[in-house]
PDB file of N, CA and C in Angstrom:
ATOM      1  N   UNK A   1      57.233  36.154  -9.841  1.00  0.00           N
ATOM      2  CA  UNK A   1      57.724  35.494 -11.029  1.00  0.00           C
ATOM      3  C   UNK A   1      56.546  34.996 -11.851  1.00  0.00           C
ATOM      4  N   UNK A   2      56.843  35.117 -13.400  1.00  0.00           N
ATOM      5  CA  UNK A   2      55.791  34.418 -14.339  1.00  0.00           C
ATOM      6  C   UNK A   2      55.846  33.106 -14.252  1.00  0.00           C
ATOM      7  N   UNK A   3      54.820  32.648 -14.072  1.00  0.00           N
ATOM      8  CA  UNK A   3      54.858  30.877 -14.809  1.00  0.00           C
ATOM      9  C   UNK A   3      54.010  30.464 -15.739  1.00  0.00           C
ATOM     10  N   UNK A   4      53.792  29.536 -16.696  1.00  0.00           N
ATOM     11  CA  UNK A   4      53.457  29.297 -17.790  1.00  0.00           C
ATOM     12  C   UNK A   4      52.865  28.105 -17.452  1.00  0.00           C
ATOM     13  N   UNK A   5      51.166  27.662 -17.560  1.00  0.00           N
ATOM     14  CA  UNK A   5      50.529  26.527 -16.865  1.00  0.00           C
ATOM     15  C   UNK A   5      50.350  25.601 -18.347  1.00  0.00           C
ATOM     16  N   UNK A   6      50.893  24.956 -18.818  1.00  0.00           N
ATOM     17  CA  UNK A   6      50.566  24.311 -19.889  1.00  0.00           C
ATOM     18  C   UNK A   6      49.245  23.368 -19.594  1.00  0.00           C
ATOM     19  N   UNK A   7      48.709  23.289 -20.836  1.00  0.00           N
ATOM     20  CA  UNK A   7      47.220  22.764 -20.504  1.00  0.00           C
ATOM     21  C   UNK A   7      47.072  21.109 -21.556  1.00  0.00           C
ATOM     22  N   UNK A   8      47.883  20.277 -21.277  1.00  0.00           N
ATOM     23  CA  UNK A   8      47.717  18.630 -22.632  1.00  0.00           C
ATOM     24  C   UNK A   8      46.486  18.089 -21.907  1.00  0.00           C
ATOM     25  N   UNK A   9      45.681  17.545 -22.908  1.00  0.00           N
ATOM     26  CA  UNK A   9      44.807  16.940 -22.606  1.00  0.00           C
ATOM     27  C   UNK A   9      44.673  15.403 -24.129  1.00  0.00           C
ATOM     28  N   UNK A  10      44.439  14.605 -24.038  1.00  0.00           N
ATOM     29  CA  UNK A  10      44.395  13.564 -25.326  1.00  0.00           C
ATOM     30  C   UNK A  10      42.810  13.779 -25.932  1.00  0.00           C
ATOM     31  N   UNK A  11      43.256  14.511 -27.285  1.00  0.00           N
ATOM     32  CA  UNK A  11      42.107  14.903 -27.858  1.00  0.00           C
ATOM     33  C   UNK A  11      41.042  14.205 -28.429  1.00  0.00           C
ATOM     34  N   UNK A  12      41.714  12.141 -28.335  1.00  0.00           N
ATOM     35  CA  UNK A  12      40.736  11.389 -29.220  1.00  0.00           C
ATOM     36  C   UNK A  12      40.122  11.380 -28.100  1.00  0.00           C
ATOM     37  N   UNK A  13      39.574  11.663 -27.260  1.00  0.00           N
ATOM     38  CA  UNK A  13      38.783  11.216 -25.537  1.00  0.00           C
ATOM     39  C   UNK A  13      38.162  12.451 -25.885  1.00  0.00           C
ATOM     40  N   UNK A  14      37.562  13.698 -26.614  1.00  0.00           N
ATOM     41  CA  UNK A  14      37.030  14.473 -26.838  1.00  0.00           C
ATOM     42  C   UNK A  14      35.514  14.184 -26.553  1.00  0.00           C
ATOM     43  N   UNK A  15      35.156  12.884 -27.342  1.00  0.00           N
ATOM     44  CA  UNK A  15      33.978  12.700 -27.271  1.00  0.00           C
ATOM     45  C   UNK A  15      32.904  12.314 -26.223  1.00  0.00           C
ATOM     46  N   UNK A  16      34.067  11.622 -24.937  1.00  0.00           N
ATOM     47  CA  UNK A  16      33.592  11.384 -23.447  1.00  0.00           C
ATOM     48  C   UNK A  16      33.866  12.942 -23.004  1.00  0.00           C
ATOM     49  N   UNK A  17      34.042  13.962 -23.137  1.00  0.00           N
ATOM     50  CA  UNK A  17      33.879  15.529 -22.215  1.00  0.00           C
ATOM     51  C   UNK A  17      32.892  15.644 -22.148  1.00  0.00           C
ATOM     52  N   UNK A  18      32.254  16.290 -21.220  1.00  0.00           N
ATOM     53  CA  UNK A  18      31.493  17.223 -20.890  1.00  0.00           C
ATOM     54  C   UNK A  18      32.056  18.938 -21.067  1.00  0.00           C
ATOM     55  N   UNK A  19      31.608  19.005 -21.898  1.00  0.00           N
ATOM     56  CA  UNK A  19      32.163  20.578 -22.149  1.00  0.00           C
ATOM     57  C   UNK A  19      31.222  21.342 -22.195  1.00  0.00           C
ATOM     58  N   UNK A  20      30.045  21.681 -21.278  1.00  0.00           N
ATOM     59  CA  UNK A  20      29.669  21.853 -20.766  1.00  0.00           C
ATOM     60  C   UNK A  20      29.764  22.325 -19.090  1.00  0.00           C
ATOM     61  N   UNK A  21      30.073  21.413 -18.523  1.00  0.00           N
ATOM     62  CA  UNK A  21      30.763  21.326 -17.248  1.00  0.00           C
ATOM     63  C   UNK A  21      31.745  21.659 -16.902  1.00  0.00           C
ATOM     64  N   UNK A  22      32.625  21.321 -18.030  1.00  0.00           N
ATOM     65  CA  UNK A  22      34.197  21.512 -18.323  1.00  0.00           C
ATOM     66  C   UNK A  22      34.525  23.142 -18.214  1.00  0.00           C
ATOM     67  N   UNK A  23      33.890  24.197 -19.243  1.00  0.00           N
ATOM     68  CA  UNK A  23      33.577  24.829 -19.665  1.00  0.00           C
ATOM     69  C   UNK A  23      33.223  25.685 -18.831  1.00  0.00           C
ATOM     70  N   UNK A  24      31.903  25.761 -17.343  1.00  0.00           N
ATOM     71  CA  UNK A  24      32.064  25.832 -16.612  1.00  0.00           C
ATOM     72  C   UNK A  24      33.088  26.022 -15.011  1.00  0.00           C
ATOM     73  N   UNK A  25      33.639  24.807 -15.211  1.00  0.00           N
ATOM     74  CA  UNK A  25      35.182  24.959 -14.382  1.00  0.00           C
ATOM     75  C   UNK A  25      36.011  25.911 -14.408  1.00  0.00           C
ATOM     76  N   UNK A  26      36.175  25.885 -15.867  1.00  0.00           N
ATOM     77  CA  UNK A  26      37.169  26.888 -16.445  1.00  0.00           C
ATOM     78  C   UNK A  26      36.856  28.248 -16.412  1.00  0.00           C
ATOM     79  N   UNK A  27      35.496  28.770 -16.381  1.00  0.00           N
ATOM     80  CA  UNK A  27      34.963  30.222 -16.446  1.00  0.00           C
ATOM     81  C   UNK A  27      35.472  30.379 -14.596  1.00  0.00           C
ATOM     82  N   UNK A  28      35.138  29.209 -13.555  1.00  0.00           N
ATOM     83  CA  UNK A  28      35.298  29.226 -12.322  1.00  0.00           C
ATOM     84  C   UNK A  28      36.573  29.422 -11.970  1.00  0.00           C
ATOM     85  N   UNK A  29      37.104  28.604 -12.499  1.00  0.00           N
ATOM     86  CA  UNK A  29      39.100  28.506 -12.092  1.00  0.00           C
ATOM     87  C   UNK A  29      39.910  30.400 -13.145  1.00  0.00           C
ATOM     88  N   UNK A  30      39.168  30.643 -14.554  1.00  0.00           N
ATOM     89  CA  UNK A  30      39.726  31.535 -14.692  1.00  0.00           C
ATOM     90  C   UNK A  30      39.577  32.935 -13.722  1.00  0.00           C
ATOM     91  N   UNK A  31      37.812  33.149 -13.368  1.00  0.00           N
ATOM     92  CA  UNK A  31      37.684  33.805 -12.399  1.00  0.00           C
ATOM     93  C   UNK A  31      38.239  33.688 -10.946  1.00  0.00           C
ATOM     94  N   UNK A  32      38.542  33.088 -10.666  1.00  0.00           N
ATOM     95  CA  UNK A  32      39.258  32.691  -9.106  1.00  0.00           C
ATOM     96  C   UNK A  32      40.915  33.677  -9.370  1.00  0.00           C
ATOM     97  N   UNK A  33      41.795  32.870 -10.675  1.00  0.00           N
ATOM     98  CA  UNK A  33      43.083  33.529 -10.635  1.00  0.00           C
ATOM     99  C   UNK A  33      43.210  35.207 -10.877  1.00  0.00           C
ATOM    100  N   UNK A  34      41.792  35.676 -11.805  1.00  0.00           N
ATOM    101  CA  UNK A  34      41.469  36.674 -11.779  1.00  0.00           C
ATOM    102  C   UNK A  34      41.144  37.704 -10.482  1.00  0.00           C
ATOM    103  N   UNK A  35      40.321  36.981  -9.939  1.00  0.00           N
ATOM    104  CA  UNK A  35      40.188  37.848  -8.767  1.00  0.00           C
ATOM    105  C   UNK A  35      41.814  37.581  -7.312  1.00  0.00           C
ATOM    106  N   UNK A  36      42.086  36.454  -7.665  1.00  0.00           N
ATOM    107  CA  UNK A  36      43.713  36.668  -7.224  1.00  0.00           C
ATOM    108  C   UNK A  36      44.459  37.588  -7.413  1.00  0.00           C
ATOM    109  N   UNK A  37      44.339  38.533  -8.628  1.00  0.00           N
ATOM    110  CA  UNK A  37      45.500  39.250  -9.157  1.00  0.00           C
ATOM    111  C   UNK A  37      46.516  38.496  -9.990  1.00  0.00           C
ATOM    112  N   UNK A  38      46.726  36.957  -9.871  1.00  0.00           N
ATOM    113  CA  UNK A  38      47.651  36.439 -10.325  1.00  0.00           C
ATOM    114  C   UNK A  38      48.045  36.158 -12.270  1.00  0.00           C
ATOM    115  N   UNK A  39      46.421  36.023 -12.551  1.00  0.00           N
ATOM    116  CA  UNK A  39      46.352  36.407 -14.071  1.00  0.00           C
ATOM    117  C   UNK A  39      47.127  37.220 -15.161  1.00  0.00           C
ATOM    118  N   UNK A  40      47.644  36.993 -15.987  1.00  0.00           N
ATOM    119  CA  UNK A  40      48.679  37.688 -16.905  1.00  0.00           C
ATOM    120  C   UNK A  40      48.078  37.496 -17.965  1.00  0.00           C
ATOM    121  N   UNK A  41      47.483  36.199 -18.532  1.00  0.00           N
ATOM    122  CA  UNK A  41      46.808  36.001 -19.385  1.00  0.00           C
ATOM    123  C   UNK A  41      46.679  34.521 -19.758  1.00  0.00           C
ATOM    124  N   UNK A  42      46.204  34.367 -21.157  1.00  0.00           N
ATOM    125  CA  UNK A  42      45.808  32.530 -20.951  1.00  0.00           C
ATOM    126  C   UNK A  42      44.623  32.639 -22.383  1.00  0.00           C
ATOM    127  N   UNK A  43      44.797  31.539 -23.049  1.00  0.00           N
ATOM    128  CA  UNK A  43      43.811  31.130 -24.239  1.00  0.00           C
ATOM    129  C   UNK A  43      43.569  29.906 -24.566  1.00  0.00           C
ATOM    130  N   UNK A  44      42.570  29.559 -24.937  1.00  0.00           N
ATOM    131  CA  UNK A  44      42.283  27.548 -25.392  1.00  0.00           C
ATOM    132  C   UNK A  44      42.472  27.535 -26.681  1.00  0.00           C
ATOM    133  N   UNK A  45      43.022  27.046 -27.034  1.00  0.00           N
ATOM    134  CA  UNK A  45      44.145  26.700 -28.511  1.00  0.00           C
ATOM    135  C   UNK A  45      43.232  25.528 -29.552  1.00  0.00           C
ATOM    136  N   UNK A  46      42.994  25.900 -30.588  1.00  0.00           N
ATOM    137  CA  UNK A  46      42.373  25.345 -31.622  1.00  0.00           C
ATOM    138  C   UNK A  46      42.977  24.178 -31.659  1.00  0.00           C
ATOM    139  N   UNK A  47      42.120  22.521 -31.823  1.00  0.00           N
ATOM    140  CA  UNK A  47      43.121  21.347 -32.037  1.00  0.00           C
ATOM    141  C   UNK A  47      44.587  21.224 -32.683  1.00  0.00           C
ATOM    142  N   UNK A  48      44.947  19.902 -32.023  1.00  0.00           N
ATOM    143  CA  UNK A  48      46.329  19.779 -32.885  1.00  0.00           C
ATOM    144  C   UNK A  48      46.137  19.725 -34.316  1.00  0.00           C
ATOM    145  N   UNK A  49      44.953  19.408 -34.838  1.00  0.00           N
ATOM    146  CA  UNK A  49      45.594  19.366 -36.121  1.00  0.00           C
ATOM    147  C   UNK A  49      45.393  20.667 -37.125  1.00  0.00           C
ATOM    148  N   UNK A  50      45.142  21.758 -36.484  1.00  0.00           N
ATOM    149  CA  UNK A  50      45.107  22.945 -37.107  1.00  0.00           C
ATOM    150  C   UNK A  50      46.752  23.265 -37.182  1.00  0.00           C
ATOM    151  N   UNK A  51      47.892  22.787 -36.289  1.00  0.00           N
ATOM    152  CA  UNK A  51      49.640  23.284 -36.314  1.00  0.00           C
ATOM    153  C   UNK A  51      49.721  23.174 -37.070  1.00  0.00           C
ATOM    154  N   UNK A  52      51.332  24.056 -37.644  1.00  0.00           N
ATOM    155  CA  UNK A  52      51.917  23.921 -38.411  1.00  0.00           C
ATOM    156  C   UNK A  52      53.642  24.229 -37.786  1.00  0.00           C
ATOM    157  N   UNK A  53      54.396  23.349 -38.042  1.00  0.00           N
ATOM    158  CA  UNK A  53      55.246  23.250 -37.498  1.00  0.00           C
ATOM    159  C   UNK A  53      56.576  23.520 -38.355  1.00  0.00           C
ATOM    160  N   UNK A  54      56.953  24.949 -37.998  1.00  0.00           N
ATOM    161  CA  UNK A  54      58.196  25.307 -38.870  1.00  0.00           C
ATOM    162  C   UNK A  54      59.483  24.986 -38.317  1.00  0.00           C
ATOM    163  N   UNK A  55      60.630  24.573 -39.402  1.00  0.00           N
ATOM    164  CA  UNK A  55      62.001  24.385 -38.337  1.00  0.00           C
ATOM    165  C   UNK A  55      62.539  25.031 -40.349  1.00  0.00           C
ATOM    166  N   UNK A  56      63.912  25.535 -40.244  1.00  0.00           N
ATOM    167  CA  UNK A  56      64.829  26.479 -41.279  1.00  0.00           C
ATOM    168  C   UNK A  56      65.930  25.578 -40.946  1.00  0.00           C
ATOM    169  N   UNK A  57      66.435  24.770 -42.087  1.00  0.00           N
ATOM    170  CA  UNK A  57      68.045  24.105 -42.375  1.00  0.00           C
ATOM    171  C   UNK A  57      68.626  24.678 -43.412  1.00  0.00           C
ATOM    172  N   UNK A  58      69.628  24.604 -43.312  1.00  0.00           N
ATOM    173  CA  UNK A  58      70.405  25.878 -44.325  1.00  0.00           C
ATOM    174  C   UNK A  58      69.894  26.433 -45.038  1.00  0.00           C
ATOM    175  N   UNK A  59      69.246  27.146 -44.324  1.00  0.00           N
ATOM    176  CA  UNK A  59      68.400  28.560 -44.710  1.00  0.00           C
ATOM    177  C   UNK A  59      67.192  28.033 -45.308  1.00  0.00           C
ATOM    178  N   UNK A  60      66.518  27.076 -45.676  1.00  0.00           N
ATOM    179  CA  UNK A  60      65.135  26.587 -46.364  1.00  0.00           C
ATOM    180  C   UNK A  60      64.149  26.351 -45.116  1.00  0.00           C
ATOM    181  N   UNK A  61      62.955  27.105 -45.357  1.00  0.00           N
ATOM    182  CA  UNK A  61      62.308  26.939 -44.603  1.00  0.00           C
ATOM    183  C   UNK A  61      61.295  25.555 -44.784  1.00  0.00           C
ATOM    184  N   UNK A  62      61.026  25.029 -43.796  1.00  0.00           N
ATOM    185  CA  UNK A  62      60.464  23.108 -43.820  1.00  0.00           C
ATOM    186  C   UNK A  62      59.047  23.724 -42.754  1.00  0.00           C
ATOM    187  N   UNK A  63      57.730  23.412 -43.572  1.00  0.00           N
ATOM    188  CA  UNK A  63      56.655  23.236 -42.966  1.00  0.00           C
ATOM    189  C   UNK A  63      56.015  21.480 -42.923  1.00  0.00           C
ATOM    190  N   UNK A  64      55.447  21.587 -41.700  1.00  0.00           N
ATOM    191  CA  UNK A  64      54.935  20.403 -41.580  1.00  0.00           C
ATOM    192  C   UNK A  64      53.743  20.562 -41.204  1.00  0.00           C
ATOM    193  N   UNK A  65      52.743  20.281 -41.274  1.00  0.00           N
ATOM    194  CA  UNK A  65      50.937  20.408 -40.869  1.00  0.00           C
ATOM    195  C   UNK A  65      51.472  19.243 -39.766  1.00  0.00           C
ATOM    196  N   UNK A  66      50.589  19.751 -38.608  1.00  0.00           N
ATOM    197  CA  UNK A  66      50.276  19.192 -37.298  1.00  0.00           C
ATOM    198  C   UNK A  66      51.404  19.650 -36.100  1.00  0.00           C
ATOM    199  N   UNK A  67      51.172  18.846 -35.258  1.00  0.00           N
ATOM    200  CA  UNK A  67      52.227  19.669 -33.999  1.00  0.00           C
ATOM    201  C   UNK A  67      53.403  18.855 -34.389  1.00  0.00           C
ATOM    202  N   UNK A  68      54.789  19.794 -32.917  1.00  0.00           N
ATOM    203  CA  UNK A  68      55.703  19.424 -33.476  1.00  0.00           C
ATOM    204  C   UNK A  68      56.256  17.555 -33.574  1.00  0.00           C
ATOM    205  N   UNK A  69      55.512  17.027 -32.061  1.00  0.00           N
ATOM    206  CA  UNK A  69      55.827  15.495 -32.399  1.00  0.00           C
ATOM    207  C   UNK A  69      54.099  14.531 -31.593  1.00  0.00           C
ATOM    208  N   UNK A  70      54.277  13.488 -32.008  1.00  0.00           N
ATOM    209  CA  UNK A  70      53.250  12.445 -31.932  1.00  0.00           C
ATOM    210  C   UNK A  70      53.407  12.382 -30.376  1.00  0.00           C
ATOM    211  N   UNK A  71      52.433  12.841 -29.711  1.00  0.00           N
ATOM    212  CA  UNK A  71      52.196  12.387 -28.438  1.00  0.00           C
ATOM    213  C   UNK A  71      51.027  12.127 -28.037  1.00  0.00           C
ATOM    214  N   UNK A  72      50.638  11.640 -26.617  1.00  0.00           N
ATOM    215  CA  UNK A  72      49.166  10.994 -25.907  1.00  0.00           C
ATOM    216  C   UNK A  72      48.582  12.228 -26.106  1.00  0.00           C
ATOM    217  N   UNK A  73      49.164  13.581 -25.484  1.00  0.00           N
ATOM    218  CA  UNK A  73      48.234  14.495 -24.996  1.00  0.00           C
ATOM    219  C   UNK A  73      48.806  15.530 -26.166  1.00  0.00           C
ATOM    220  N   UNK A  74      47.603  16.424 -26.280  1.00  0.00           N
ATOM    221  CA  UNK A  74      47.764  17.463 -27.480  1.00  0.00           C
ATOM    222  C   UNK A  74      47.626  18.813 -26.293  1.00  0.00           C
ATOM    223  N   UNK A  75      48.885  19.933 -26.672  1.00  0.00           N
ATOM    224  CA  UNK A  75      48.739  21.166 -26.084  1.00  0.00           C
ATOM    225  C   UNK A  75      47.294  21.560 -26.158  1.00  0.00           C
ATOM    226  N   UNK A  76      46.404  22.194 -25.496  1.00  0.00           N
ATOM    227  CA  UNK A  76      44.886  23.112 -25.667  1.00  0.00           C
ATOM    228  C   UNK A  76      44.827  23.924 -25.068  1.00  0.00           C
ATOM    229  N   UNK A  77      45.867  24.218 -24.513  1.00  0.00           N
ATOM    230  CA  UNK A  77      45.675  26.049 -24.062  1.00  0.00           C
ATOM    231  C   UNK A  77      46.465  26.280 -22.607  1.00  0.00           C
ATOM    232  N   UNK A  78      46.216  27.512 -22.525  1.00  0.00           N
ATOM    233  CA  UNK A  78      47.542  28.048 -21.333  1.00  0.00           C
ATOM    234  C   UNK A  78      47.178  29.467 -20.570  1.00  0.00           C
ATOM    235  N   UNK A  79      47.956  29.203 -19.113  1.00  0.00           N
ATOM    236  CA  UNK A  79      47.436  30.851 -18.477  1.00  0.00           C
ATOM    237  C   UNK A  79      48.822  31.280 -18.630  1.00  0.00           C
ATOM    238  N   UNK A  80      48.938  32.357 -17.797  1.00  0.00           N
ATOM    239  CA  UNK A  80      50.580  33.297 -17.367  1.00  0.00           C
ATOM    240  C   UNK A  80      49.914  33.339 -16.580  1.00  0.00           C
ATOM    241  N   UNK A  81      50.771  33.377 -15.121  1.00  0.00           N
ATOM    242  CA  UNK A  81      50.402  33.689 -14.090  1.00  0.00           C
ATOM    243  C   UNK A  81      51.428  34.256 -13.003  1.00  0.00           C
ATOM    244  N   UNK A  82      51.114  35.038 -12.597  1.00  0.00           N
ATOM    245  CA  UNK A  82      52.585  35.701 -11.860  1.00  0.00           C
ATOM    246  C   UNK A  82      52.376  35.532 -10.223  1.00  0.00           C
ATOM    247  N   UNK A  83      52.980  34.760  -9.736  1.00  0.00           N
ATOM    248  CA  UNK A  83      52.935  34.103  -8.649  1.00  0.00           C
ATOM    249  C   UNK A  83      54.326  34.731  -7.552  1.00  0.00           C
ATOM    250  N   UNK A  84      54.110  34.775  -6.471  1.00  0.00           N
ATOM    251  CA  UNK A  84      54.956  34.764  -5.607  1.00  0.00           C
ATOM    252  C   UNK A  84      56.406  33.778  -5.552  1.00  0.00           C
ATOM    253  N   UNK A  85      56.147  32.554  -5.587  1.00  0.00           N
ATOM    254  CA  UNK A  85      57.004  31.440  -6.001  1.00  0.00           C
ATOM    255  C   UNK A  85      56.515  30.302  -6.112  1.00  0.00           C
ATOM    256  N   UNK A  86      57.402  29.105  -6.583  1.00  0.00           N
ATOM    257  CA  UNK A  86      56.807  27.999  -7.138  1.00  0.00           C
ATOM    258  C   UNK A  86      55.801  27.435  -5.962  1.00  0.00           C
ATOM    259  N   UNK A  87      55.714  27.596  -5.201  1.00  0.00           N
ATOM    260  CA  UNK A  87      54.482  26.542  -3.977  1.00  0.00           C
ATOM    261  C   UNK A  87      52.966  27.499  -4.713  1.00  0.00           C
ATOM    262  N   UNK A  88      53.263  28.380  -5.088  1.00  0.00           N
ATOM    263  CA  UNK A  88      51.814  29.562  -4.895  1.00  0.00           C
ATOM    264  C   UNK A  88      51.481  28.829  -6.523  1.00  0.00           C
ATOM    265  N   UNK A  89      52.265  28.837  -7.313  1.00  0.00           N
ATOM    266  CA  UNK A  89      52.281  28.418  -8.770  1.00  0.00           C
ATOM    267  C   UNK A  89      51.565  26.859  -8.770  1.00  0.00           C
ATOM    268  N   UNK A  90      52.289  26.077  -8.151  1.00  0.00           N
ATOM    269  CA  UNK A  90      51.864  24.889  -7.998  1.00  0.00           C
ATOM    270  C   UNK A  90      50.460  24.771  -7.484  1.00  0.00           C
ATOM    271  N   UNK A  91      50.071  25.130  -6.422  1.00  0.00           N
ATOM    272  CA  UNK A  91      48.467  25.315  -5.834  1.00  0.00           C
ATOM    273  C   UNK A  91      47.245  25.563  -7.322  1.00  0.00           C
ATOM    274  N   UNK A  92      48.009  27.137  -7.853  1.00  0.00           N
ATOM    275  CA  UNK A  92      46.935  27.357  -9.026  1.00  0.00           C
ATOM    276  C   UNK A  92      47.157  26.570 -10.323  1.00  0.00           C
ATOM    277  N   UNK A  93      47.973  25.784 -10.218  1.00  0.00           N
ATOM    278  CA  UNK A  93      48.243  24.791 -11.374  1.00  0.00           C
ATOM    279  C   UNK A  93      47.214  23.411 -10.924  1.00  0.00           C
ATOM    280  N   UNK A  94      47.311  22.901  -9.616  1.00  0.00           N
ATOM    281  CA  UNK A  94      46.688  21.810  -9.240  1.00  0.00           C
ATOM    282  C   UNK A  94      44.808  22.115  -9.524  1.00  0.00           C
ATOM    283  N   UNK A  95      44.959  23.587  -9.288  1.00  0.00           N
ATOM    284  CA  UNK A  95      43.291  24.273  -9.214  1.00  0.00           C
ATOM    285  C   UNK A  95      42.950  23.910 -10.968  1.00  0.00           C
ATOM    286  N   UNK A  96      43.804  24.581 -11.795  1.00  0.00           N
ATOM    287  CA  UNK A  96      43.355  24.375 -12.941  1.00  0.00           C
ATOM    288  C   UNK A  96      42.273  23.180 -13.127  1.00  0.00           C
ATOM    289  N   UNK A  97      41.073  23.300 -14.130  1.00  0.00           N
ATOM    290  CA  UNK A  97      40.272  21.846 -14.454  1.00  0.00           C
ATOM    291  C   UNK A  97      41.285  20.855 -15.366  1.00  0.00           C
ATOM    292  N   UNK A  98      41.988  21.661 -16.104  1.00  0.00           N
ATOM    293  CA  UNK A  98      43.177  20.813 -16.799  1.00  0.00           C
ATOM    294  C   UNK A  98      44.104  18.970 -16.279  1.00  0.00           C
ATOM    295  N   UNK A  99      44.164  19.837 -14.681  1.00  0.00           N
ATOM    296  CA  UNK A  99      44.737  18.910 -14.133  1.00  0.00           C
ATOM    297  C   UNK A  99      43.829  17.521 -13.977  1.00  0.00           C
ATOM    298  N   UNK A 100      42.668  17.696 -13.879  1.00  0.00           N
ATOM    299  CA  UNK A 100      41.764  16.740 -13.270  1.00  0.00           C
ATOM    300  C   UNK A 100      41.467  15.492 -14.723  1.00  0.00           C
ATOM    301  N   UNK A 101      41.706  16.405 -15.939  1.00  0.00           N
ATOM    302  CA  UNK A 101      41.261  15.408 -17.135  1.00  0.00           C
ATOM    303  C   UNK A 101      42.469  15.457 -18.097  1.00  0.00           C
ATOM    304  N   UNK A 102      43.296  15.515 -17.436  1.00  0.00           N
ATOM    305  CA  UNK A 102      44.870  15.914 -18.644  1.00  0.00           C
ATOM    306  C   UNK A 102      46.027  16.039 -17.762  1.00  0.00           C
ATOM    307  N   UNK A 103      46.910  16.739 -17.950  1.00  0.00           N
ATOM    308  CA  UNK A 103      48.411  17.307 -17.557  1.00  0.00           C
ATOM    309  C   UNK A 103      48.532  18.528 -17.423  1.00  0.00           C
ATOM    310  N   UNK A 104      48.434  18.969 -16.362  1.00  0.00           N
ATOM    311  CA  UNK A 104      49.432  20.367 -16.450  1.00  0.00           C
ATOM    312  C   UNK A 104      50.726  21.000 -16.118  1.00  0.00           C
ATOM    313  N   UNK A 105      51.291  21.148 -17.293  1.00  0.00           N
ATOM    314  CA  UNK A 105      52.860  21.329 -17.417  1.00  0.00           C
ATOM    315  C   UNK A 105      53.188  23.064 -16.853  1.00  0.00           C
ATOM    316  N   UNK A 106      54.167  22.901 -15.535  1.00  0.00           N
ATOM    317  CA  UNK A 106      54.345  24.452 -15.109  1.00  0.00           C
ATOM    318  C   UNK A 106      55.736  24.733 -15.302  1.00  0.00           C
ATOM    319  N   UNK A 107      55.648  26.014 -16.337  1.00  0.00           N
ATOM    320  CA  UNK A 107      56.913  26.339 -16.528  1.00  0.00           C
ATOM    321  C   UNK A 107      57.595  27.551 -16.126  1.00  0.00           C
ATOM    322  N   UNK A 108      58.549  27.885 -15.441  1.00  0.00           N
ATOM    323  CA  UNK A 108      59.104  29.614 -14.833  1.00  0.00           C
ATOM    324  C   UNK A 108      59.397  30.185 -16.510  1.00  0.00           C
ATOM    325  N   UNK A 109      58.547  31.511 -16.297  1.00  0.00           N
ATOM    326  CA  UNK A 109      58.888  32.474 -17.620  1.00  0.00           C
ATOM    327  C   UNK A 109      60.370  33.216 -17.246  1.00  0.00           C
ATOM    328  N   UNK A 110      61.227  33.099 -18.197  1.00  0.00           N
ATOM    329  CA  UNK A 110      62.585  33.528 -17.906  1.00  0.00           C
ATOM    330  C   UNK A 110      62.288  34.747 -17.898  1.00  0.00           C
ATOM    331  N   UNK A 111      63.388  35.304 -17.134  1.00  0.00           N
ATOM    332  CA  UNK A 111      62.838  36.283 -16.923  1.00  0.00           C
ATOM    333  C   UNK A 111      63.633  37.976 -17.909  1.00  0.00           C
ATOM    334  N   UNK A 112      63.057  39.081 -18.249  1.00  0.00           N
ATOM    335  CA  UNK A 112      64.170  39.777 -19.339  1.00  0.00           C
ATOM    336  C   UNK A 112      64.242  41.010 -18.707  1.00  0.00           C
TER     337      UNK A 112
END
């Protein structure tokens, strides 16, 4: 099964990262799921305030600049990962560097 590792992290704390190190982790943790096989894919997402957030009410389309609502942590990126079942999912979610300085949100990709 797919799962979807959401990656929030609170972007005003930007300036205490090491991204560097960070950066690092992540070349480590992407290579690890890689050489797992478990990899589907995954990208680090330009800040929140590059969104734009569309919603259509009787038929008019409504843009809004920024994400869709005010929260601590701002989405920054995401794997796919196709896992055996949720315990195997959970392990490479805890591995993520995400987890250690943010949230990582795991979601089952429905399946079509």
């Amino acid at each position: 099964m797919e799962y979807l590792v959401l990656i929030y992290r609170d972007e005003s704390k930007d300036g205490e990262v090491d991204w560097d190190k960070l950066g690092q982790e992540y070349e480590e943790y992407t290579a690890a799921v890689a050489q797992a096989g478990v990899m589907r894919g995954g990208q680090k997402l330009q800040p929140s305030v590059t969104a734009s957030t569309v919603a259509v009410r009787d038929g008019e389309r409504l843009v809004t600049d920024g994400p869709f609502a005010e929260a601590r942590e701002q989405l920054g990126g995401f794997f796919v990962l196709e896992c055996a079942n949720l315990d195997e999912a959970l392990e490479w979610a805890a591995r993520c560097p995400g987890a250690s300085h943010g949230t990582v949100e795991l979601r089952p990709v429905m399946p079509t």
